[in-house]
Protein backbone atom coordinates (compact mmCIF):
# COMPACT_ATOMS: atom_id res chain seq x y z
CA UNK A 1 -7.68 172.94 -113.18
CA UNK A 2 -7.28 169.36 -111.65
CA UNK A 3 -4.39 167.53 -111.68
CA UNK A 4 -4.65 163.93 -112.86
CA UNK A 5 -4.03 161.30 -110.06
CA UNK A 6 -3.97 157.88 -111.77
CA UNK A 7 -2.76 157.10 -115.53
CA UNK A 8 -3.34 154.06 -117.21
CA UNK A 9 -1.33 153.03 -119.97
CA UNK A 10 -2.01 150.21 -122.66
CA UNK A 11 0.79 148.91 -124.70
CA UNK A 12 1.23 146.31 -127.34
CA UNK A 13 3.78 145.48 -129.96
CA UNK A 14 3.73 144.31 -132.97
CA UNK A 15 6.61 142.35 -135.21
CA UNK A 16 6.53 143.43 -139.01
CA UNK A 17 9.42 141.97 -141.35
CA UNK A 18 10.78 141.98 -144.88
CA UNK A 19 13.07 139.46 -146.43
CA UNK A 20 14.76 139.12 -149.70
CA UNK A 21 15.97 136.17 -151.35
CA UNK A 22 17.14 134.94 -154.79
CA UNK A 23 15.09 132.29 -156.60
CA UNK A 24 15.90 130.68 -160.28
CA UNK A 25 17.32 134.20 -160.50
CA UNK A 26 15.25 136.62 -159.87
CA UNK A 27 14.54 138.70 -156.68
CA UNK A 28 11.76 137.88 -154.53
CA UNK A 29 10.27 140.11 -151.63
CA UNK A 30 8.14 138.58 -148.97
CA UNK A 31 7.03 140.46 -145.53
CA UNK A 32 4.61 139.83 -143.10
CA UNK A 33 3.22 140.63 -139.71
CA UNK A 34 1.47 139.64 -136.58
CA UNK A 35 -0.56 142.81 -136.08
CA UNK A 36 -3.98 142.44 -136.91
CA UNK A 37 -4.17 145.48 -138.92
CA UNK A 38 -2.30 146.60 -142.40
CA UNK A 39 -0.61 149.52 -142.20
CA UNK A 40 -2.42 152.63 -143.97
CA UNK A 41 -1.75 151.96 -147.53
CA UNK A 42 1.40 149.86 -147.29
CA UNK A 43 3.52 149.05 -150.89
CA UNK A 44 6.83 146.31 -151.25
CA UNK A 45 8.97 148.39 -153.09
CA UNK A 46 12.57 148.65 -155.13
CA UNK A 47 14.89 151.36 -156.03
CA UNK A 48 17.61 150.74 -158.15
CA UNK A 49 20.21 153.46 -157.32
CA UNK A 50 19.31 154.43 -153.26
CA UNK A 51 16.69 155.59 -150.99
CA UNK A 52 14.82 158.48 -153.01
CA UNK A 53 13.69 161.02 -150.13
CA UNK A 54 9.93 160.72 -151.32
CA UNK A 55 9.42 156.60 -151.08
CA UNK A 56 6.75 156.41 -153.55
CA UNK A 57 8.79 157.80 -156.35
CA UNK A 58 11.38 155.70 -158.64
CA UNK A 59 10.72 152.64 -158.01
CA UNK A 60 12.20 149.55 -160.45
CA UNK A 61 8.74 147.22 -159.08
CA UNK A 62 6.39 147.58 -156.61
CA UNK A 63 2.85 145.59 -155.28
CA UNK A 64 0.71 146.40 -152.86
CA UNK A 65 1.43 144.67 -149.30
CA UNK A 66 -1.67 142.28 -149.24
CA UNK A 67 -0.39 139.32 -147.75
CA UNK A 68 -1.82 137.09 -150.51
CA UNK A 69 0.93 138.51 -152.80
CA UNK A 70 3.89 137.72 -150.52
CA UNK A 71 6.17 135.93 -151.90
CA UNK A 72 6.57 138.38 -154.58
CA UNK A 73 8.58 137.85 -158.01
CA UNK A 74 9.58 141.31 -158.61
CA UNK A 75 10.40 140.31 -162.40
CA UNK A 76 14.44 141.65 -161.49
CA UNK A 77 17.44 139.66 -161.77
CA UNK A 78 18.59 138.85 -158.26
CA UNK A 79 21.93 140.83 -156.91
CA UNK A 80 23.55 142.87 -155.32
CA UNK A 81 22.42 146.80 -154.41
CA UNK A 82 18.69 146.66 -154.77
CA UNK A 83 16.78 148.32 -151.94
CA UNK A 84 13.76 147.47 -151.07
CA UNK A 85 11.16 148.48 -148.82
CA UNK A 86 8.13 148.22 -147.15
CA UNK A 87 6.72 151.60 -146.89
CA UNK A 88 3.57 153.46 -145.79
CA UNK A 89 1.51 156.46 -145.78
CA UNK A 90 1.46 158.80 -142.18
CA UNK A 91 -2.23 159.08 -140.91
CA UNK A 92 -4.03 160.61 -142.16
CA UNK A 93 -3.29 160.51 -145.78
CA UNK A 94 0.37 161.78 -145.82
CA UNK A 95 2.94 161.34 -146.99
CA UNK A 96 4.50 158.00 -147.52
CA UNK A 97 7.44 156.96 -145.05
CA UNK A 98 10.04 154.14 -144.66
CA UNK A 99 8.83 151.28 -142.72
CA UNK A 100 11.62 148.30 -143.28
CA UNK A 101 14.40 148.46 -145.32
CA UNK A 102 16.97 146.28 -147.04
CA UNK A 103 20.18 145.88 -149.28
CA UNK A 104 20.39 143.09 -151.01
CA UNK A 105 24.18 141.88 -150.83
C-alpha cells in the first residue's frame, strides 16, 4: 500500500447566529447566516421549562428557519427563562441536534 505524500486541505467557515429580543411584549426570534446553504432541515424553536434531550419535542412555538420568516413573533409574552434554539437534523436524516442556543434573561 502507498503512503500518501501531499494532502490538501480546504477550509471555510461560516457565521450562523440567533438573537432574542422583546417587542410591544412579546418575544421575537431572528437568526441568520452567511453560508450559502441552510442547514438540513433547520427549525427556531422554544421550550418553556429547559433543554428537552430530543430538540424537536416540547416546544411552546416553533417556524421553520427560512430566512423570509426572521424576525419571528413567537405569539409569547417576552421574559425571562425561555430557551430557544436553532436546531437541525444530522445528515442524513437523523436525528435533530442543538445548533445555537439562548436564555432569555
Amino acid at each position: 500500500m502507498e503512503k500518501a505524500t501531499q494532502h490538501q486541505t480546504a477550509t471555510k467557515s461560516y457565521e450562523w447566529k440567533l438573537t432574542t429580543f422583546e417587542r410591544q411584549g412579546n418575544l421575537f426570534v431572528e437568526w441568520s447566516t452567511n453560508a450559502p446553504f441552510r442547514a438540513q432541515k433547520d427549525k427556531i424553536e422554544v421550550y418553556e421549562k429547559g433543554w428537552p434531550s430530543n430538540p424537536d419535542s416540547n416546544s411552546k412555538a416553533w417556524t421553520w428557519a427560512d430566512a423570509k420568516n426572521s424576525p419571528w413573533n413567537t405569539g409569547l409574552t417576552y421574559g425571562a427563562d425561555w430557551y430557544c434554539a436553532r436546531i437541525a437534523q444530522s445528515a442524513p436524516d437523523g436525528p435533530y441536534v442543538y445548533v445555537e442556543q439562548i436564555i432569555t434573561k
